[in-house]
Every structure is written in structure tokens, then in C-alpha cells.
C-alpha atoms as a PDB file:
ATOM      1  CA  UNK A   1     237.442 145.558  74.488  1.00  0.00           C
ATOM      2  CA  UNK A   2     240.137 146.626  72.362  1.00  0.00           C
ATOM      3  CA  UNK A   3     239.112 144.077  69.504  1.00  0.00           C
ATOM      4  CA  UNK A   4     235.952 145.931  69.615  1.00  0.00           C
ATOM      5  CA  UNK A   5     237.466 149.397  69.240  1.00  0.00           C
ATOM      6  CA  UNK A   6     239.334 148.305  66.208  1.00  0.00           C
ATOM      7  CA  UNK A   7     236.983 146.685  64.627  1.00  0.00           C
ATOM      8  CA  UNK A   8     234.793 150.097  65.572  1.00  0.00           C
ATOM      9  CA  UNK A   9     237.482 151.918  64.078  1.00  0.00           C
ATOM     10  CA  UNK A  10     237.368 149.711  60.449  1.00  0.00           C
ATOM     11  CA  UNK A  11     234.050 150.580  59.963  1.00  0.00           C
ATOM     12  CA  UNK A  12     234.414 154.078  60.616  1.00  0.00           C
ATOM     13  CA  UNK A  13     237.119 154.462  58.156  1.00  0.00           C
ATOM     14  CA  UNK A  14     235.042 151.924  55.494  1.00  0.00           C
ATOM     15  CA  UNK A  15     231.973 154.351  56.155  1.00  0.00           C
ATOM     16  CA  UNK A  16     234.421 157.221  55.492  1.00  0.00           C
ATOM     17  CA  UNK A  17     236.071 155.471  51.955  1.00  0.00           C
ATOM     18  CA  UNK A  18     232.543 155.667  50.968  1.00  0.00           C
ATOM     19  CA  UNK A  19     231.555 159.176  51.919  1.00  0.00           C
ATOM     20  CA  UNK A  20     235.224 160.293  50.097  1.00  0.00           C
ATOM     21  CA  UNK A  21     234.493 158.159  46.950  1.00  0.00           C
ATOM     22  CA  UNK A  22     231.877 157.018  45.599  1.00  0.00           C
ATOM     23  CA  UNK A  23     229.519 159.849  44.290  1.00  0.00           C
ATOM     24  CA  UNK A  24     226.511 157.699  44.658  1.00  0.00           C
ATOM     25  CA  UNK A  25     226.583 157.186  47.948  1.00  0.00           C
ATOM     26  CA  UNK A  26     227.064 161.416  48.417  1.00  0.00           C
ATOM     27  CA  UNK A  27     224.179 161.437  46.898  1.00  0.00           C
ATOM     28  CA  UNK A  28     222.077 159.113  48.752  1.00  0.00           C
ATOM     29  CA  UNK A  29     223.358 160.875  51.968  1.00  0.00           C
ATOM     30  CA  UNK A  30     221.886 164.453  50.596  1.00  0.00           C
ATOM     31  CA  UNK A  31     218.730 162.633  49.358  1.00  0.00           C
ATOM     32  CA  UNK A  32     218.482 161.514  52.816  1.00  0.00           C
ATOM     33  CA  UNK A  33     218.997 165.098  54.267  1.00  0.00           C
ATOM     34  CA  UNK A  34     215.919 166.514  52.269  1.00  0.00           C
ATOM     35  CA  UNK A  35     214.046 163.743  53.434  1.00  0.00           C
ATOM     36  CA  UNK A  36     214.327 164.441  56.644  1.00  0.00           C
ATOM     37  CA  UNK A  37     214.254 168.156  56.196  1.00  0.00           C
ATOM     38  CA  UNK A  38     210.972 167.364  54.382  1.00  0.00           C
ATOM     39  CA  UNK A  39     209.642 164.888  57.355  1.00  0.00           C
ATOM     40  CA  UNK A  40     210.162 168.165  60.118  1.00  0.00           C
ATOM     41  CA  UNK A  41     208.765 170.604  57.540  1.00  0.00           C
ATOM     42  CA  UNK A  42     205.198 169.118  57.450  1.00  0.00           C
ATOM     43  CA  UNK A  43     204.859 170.403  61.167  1.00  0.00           C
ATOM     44  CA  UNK A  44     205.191 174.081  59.911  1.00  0.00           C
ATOM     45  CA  UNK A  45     201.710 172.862  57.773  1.00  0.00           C
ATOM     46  CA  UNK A  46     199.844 171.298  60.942  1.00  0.00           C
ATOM     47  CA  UNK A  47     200.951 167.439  60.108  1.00  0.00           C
ATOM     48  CA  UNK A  48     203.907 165.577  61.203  1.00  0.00           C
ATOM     49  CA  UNK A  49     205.411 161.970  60.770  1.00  0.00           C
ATOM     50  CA  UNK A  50     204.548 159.641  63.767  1.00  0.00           C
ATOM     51  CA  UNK A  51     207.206 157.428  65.239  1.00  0.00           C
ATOM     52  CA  UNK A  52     206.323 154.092  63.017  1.00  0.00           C
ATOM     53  CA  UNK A  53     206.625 156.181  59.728  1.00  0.00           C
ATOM     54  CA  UNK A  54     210.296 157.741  60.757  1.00  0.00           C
ATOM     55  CA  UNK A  55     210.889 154.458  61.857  1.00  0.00           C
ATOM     56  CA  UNK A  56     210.191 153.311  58.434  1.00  0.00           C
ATOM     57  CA  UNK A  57     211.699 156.208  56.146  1.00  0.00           C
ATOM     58  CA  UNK A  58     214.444 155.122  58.308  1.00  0.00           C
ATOM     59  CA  UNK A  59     215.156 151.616  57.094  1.00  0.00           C
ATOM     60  CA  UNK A  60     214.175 152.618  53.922  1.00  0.00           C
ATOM     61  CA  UNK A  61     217.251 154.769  53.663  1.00  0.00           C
ATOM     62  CA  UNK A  62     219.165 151.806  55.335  1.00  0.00           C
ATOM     63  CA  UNK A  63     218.660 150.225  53.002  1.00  0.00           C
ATOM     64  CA  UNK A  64     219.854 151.725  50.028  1.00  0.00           C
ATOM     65  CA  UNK A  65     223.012 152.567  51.867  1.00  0.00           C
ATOM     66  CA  UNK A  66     223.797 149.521  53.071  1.00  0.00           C
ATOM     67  CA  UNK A  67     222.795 147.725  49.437  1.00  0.00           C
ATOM     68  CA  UNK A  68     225.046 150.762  48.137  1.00  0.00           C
ATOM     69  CA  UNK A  69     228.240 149.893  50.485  1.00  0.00           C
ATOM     70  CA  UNK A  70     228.075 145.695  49.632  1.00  0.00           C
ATOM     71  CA  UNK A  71     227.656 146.557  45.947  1.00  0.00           C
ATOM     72  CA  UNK A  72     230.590 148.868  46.354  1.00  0.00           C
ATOM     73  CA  UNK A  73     232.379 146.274  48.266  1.00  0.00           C
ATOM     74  CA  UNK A  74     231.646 143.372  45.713  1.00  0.00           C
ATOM     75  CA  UNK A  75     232.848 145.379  42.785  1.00  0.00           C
ATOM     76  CA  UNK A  76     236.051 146.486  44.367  1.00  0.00           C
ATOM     77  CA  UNK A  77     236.765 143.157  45.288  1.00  0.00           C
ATOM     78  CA  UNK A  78     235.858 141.600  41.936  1.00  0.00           C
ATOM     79  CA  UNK A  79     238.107 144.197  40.001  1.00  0.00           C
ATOM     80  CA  UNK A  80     240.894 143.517  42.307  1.00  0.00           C
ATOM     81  CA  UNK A  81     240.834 139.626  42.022  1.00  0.00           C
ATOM     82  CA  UNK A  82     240.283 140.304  38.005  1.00  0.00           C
ATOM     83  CA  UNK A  83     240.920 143.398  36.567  1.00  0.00           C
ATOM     84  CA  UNK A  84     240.456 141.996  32.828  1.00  0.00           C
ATOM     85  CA  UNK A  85     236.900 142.166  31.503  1.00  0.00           C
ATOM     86  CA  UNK A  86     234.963 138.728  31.670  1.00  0.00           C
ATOM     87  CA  UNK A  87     231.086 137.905  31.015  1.00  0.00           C
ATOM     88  CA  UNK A  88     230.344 136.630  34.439  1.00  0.00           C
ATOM     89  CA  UNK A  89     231.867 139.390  36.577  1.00  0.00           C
ATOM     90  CA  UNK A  90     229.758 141.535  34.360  1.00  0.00           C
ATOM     91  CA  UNK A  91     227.207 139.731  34.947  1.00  0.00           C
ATOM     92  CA  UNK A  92     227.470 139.789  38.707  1.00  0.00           C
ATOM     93  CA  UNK A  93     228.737 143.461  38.984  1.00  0.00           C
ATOM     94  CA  UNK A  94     225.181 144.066  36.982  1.00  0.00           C
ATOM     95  CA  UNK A  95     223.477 142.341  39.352  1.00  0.00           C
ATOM     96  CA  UNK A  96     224.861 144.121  42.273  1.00  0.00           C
ATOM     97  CA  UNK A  97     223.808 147.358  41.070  1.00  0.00           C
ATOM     98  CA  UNK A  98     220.516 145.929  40.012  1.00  0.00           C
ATOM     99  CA  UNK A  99     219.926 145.513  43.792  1.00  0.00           C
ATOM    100  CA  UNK A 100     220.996 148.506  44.592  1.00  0.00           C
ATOM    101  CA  UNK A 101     218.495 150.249  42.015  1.00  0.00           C
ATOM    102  CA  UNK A 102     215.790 147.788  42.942  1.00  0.00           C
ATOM    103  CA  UNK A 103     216.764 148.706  47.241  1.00  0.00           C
ATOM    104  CA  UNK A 104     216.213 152.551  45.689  1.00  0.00           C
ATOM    105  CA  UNK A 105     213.083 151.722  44.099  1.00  0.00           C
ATOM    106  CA  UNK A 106     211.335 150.367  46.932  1.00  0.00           C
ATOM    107  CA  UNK A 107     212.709 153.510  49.345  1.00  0.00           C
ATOM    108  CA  UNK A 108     211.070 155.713  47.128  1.00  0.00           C
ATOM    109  CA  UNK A 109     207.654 154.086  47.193  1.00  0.00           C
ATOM    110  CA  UNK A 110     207.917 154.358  50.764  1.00  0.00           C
ATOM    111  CA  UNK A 111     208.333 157.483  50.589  1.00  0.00           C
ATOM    112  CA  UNK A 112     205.999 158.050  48.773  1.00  0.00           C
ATOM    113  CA  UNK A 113     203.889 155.691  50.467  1.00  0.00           C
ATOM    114  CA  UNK A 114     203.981 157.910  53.933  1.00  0.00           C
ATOM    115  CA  UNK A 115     204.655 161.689  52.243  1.00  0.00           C
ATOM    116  CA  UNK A 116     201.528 161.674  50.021  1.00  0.00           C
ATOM    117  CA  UNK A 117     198.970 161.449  52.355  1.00  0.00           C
ATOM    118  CA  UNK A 118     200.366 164.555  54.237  1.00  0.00           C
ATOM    119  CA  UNK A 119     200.857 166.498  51.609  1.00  0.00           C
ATOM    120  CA  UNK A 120     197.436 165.753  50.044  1.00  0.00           C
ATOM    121  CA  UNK A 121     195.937 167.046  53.318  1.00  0.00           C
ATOM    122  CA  UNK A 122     198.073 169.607  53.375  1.00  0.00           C
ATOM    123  CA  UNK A 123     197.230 170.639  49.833  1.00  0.00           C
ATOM    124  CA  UNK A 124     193.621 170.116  50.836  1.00  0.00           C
ATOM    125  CA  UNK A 125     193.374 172.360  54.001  1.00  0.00           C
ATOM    126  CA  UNK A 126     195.081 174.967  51.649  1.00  0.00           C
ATOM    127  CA  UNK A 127     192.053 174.611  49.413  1.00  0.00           C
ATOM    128  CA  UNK A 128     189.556 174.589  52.203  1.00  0.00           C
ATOM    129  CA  UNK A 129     190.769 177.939  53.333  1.00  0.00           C
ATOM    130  CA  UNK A 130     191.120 179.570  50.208  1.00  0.00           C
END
């Protein structure tokens, strides 16, 4: 039990180093506020988010965090074990973060995916009672 406490306790403080430093990560956390915000909003307009499309917005934003936290990981690593500038660790710390952008990517067109059609009938019932 206590092996799983510390280990419990490493993560913690790794999920902590990232909410300290690294801006992008900050970022994704507030993005992740309003998006939630936004999900309990739509039932002040009459709609709301069923359980399968939290459940998805959810692992969306997994997602990017946890692609955020391994390409944080990678590049720390890498510019410990070679702090002078080389081609391939470019090449690899650019493909990290290409991950990362493509993980964001794909979180946005789910959100998209599920926010659209509630706001369109949202926009429309405003319309219809006009």
C-alpha cells in the first residue's frame, strides 16, 4: 500500500510541475473550464449535454492533456540527455508537439462536433420566437 501512495504522490507533484510551468498546459486547463461552463450553460437555453457527449468532451480534453504532459516529458528529457542543438532531436521535439497540435485539433472538432447542434437550435428557437 505504501508503494501505491508514493507512486500516488509522484504523479501529484508531476501533475503539479505542469500546472506551475508550462503555460500551455494553464491554458488548456482554462480552455477546459469554459468548456464546461459552456456544456451547463445550454440548460439556461432549454438544451443540455447528455451523458455520452460529456463523456466524450471528456476524453477529448484527456487527451490534449495527457499528449501535452508526454510531449512535455519527452522534451525535458531530450534537453537533459543533450542540451546542444542536433537535427534529430529537432526533429523529434517537432514531432512531439505536432501530436500535441494534431490531439488539439481533433478536441476541437469534437467540440464542435457536439456544441453546434445545440447552439443552432438554440439560435433557432430564438428566431422562432422573435
Amino acid at each position: 500500500m505504501f508503494k501505491f501512495y508514493q507512486s500516488f504522490r509522484y504523479a501529484l507533484n508531476g501533475l503539479w510541475l505542469l500546472l506551475s510551468t508550462e503555460r500551455n498546459f494553464r491554458i488548456m486547463g482554462v480552455v477546459c473550464v469554459v468548456v464546461n461552463i459552456a456544456g451547463f450553460s445550454l440548460d439556461a437555453f432549454g438544451e443540455h449535454l447528455n451523458r455520452f457527449e460529456w463523456a466524450i468532451l471528456w476524453c477529448a480534453m484527456g487527451l490534449v492533456f495527457v499528449s501535452e504532459g508526454l510531449n512535455t516529458a519527452l522534451e525535458t528529457t531530450i534537453d537533459r540527455l543533450h542540451p546542444d542543438k542536433h537535427q534529430m532531436i529537432g526533429r523529434a521535439k517537432d514531432m512531439a508537439a505536432g501530436a500535441t497540435l494534431s490531439a488539439s485539433i481533433v478536441a476541437i472538432i469534437v467540440g464542435l462536433y457536439i456544441f453546434a447542434p445545440h447552439v443552432m437550435s438554440i439560435l433557432q428557437n430564438y428566431r422562432d420566437w422573435e
